[in-house]
Protein backbone atom coordinates (compact mmCIF):
# COMPACT_ATOMS: atom_id res chain seq x y z
CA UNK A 1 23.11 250.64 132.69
CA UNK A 2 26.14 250.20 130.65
CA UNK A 3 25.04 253.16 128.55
CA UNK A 4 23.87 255.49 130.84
CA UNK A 5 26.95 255.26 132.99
CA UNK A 6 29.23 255.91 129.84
CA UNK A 7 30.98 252.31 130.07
CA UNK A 8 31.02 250.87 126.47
CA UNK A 9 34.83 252.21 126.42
CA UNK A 10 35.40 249.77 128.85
CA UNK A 11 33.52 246.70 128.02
CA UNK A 12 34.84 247.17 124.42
CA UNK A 13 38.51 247.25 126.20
CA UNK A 14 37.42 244.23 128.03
CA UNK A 15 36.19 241.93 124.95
CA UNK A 16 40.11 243.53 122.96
CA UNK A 17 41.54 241.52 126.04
CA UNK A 18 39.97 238.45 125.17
CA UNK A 19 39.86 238.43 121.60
CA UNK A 20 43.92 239.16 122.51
CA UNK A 21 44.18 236.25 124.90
CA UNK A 22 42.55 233.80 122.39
CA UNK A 23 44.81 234.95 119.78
CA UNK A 24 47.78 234.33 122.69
CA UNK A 25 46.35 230.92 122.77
CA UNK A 26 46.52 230.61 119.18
CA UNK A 27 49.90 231.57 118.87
CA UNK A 28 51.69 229.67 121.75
CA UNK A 29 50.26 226.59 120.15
CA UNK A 30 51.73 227.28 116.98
CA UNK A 31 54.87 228.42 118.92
CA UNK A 32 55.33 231.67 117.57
CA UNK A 33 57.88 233.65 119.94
CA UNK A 34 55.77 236.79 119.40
CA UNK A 35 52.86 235.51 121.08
CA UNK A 36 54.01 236.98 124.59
CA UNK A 37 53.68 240.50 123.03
CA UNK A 38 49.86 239.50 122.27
CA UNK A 39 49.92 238.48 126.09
CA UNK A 40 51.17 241.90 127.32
CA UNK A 41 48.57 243.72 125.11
CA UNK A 42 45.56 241.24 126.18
CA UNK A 43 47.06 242.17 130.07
CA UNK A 44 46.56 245.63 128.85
CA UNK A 45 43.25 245.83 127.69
CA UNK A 46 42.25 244.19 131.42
CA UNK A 47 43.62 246.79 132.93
CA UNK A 48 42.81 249.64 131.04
CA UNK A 49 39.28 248.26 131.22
CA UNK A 50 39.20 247.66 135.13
CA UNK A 51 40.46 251.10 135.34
CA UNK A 52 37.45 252.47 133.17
CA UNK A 53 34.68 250.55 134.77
CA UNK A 54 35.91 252.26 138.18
CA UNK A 55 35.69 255.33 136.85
CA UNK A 56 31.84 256.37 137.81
CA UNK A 57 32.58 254.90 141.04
CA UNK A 58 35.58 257.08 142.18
CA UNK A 59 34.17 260.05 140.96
CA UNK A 60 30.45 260.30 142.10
CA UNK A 61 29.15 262.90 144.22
CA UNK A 62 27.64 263.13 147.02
CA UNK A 63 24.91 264.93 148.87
CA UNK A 64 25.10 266.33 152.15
CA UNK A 65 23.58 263.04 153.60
CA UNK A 66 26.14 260.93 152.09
CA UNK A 67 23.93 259.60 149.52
CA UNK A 68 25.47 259.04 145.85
CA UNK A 69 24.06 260.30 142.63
CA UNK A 70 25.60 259.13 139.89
CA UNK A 71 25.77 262.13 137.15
CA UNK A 72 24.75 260.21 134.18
CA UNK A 73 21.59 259.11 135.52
CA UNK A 74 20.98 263.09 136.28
CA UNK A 75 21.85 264.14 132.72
CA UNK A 76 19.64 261.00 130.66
CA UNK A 77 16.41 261.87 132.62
CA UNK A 78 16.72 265.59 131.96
CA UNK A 79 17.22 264.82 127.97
CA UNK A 80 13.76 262.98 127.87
């Protein structure tokens, strides 16, 4: 699913933000002062990825019933 709907943008965008929180972790442990930079990147990287796995949502079309086809789906079965 995550491939036919084009997501892997933002589930690689997702696992930045964690590999950025753990390194956060790391950091404010050690206290390093920098480490709330690595926080505002890891905060980021949430977003950004939230933001990309809404993407198929806010922008699927509809038929005249209301139904939703998602584009992607459309497009994959078509290439086979």
């Amino acid at each position: 699913m995550i491939k036919i709907l084009k997501l892997q943008k933002a589930l690689i965008a997702i696992i930045l933000g964690i590999v950025a929180l753990v390194v956060y972790k790391v950091m404010n442990v050690n206290k390093i002062d920098a480490s709330i930079y690595v926080l505002e990147l890891a905060g980021f990287f949430f977003i950004a990825g939230a933001l990309m796995f809404m993407y198929p949502i806010l922008f699927a079309k509809k038929d005249k019933e209301g139904c939703v086809e998602l584009e992607p789906e459309k497009q994959e079965e078509e290439s086979v």
